[in-house]
N, C-alpha and C. Protein backbone atom coordinates (compact mmCIF):
# COMPACT_ATOMS: atom_id res chain seq x y z
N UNK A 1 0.85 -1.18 0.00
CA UNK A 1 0.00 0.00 0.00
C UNK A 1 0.89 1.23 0.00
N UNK A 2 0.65 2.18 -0.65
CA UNK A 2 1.52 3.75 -1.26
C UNK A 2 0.79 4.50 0.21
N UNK A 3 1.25 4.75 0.88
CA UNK A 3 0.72 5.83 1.87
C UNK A 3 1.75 6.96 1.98
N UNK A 4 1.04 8.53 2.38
CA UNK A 4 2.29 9.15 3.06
C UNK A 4 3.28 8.75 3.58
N UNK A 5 2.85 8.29 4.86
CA UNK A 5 3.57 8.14 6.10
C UNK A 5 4.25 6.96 5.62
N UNK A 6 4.50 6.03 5.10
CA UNK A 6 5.34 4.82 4.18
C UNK A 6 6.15 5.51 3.32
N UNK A 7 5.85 6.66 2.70
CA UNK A 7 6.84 7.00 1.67
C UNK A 7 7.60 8.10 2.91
N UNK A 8 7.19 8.53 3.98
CA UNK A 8 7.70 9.64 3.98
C UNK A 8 9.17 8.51 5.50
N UNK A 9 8.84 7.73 5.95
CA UNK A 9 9.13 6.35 6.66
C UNK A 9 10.58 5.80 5.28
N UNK A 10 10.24 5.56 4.20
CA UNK A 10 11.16 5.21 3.32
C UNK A 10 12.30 6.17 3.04
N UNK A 11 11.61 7.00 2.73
CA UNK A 11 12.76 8.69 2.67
C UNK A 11 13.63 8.72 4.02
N UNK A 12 12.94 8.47 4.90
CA UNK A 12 13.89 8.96 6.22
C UNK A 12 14.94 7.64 6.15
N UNK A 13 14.72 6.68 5.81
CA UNK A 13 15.59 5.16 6.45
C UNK A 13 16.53 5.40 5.14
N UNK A 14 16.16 5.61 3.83
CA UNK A 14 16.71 5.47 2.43
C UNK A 14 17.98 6.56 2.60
N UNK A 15 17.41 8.32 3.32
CA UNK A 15 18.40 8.96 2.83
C UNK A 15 19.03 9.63 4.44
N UNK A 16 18.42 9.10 5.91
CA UNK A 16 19.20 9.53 6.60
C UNK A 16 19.87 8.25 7.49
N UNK A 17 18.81 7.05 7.87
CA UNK A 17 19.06 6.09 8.95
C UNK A 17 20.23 5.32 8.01
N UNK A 18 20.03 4.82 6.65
CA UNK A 18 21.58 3.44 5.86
C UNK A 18 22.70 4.69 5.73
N UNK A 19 22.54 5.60 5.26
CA UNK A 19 24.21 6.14 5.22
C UNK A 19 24.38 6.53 6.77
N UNK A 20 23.80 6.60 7.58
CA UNK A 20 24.46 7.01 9.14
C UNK A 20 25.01 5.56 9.24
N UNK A 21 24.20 4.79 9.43
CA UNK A 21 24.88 3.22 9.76
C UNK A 21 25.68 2.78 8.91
N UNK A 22 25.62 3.53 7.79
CA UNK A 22 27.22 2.86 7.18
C UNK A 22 28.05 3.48 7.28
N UNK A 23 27.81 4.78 7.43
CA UNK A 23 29.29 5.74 8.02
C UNK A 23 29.62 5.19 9.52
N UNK A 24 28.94 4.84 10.21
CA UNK A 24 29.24 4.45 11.79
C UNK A 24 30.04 3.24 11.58
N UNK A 25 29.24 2.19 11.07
CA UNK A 25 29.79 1.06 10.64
C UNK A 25 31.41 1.02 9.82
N UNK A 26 31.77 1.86 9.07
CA UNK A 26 32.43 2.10 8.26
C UNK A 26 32.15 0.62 7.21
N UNK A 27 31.28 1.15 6.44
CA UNK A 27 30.77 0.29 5.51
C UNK A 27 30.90 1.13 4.16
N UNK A 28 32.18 0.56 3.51
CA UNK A 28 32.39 1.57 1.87
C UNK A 28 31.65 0.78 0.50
N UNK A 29 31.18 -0.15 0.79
CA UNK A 29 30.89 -1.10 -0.16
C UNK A 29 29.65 -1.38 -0.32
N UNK A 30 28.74 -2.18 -1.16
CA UNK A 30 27.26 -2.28 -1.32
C UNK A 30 27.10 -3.38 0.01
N UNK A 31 26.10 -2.73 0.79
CA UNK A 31 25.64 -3.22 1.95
C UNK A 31 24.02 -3.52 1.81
N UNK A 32 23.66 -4.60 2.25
CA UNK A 32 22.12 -4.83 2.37
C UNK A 32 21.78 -4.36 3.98
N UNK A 33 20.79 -3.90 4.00
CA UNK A 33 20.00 -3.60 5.39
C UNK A 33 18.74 -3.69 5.00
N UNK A 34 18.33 -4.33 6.39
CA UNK A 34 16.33 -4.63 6.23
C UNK A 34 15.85 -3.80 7.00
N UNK A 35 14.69 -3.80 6.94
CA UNK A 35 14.04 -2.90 7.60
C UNK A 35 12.93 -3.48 7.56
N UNK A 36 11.56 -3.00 8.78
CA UNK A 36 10.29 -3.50 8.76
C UNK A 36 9.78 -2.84 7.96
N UNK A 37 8.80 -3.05 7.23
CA UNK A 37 7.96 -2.16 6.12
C UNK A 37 6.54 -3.11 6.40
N UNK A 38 5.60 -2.68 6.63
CA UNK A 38 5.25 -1.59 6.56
C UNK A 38 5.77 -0.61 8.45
N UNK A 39 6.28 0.37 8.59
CA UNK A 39 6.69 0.46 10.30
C UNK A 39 5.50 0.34 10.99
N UNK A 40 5.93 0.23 12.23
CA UNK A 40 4.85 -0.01 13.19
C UNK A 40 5.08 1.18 14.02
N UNK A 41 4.31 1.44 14.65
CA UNK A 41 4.13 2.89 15.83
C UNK A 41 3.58 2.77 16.70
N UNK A 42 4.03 2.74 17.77
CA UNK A 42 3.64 2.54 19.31
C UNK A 42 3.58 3.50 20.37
N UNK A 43 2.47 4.32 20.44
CA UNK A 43 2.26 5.29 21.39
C UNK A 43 2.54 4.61 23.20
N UNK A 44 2.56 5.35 23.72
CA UNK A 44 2.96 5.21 25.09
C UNK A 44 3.04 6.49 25.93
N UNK A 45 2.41 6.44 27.14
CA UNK A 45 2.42 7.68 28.13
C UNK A 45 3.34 8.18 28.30
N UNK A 46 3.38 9.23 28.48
CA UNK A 46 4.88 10.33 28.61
C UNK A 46 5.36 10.13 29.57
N UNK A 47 4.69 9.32 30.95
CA UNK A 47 5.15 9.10 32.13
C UNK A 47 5.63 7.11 32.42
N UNK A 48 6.33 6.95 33.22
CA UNK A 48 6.68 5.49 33.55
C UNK A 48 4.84 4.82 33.93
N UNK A 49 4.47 4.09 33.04
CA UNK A 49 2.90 2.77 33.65
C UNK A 49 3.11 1.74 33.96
N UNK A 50 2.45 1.15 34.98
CA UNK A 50 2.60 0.25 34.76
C UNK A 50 1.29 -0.43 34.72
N UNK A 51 -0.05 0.32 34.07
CA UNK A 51 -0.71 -0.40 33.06
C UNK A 51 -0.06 -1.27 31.95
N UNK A 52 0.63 -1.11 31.31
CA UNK A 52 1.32 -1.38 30.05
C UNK A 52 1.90 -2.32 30.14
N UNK A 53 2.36 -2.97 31.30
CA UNK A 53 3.28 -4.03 31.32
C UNK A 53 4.49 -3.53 31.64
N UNK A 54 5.12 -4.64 32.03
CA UNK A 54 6.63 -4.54 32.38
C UNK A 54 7.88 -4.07 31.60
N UNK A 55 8.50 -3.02 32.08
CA UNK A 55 10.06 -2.68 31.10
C UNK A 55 10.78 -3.88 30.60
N UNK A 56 10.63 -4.41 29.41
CA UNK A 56 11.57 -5.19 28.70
C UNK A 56 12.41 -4.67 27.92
N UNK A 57 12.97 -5.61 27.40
CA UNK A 57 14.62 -5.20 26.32
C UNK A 57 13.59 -6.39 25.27
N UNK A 58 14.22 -6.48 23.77
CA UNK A 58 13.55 -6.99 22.61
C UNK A 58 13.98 -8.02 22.92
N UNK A 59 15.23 -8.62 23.20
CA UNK A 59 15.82 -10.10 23.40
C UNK A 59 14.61 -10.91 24.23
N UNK A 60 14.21 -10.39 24.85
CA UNK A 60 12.60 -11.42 25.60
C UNK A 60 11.97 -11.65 24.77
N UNK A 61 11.55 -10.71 23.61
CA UNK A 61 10.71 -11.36 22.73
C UNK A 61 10.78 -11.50 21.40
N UNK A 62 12.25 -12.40 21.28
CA UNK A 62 12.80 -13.50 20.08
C UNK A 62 13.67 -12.41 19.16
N UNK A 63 14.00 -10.83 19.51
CA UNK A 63 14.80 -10.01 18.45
C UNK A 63 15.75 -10.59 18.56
N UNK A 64 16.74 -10.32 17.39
CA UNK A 64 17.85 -9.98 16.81
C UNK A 64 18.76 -9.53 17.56
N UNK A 65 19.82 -9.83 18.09
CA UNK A 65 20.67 -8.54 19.02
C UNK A 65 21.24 -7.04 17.98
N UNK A 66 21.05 -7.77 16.42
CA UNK A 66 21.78 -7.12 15.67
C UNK A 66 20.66 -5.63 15.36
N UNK A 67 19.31 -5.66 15.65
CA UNK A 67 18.11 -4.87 15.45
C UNK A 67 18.53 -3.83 16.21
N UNK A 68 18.24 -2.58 15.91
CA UNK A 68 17.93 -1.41 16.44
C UNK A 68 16.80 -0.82 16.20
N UNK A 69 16.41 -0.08 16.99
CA UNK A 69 15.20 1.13 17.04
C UNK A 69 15.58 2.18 17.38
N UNK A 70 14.83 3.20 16.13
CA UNK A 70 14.78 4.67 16.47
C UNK A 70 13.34 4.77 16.92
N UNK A 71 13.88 6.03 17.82
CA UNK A 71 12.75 5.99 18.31
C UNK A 71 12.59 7.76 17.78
N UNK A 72 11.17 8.21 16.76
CA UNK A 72 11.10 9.66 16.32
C UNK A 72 10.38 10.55 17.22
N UNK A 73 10.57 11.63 18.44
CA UNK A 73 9.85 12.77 18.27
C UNK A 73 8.91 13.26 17.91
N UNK A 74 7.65 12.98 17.67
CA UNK A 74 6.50 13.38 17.20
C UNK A 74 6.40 14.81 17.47
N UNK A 75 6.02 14.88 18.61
CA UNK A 75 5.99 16.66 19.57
C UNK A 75 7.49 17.34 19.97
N UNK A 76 6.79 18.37 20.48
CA UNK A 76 7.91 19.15 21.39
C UNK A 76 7.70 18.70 22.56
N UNK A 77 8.53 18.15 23.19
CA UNK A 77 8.00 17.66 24.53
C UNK A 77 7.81 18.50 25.52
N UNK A 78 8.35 19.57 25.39
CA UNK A 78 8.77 21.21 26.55
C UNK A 78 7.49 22.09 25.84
N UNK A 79 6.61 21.74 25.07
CA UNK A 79 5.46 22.07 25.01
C UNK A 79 3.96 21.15 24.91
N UNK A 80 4.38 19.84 24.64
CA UNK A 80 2.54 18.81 24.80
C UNK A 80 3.35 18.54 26.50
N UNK A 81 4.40 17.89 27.03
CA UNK A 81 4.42 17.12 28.18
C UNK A 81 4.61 15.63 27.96
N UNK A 82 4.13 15.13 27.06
CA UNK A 82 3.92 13.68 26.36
C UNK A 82 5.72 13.59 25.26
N UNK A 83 5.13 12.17 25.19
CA UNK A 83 6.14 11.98 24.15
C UNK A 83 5.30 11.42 22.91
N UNK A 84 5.18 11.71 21.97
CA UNK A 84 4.50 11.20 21.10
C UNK A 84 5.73 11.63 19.60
């Protein structure tokens, strides 16, 4: 499915997240990287819940050690209070 938020999700990983990780990496050569497509987005209270369940790390539930997450900024936080 063509959506904004997919193309605008592709633009960010295509032209800022693979050349940061390959400059970090020092990766000069054709490199493959995956990525989830379509992304997923997970709101969460601006404050510690523990409605929500317990603080985990991804290794509890079957990741990759090699996976990372960014995590984007939605708001100003010094103006909603939230993190979104």
């Amino acid at each position: 499915e063509n959506c904004a938020v997919c193309e605008a999700y592709l633009d960010l990983v295509n032209s800022h997240v693979i050349p940061s990780l390959k400059r970090l990496l020092c990766y000069n050569t054709p490199t493959t990287f995956h990525i989830q497509f379509p992304p997923s987005l997970r709101l969460q209270p601006g404050r510690p819940s523990k409605l929500h369940g317990k603080v985990h790390n991804d290794r509890e539930y079957g990741h990759h050690d090699g996976e990372l997450n960014f995590w984007i900024q939605l708001t100003n936080h010094s103006e909603t209070g939230v993190c979104l």
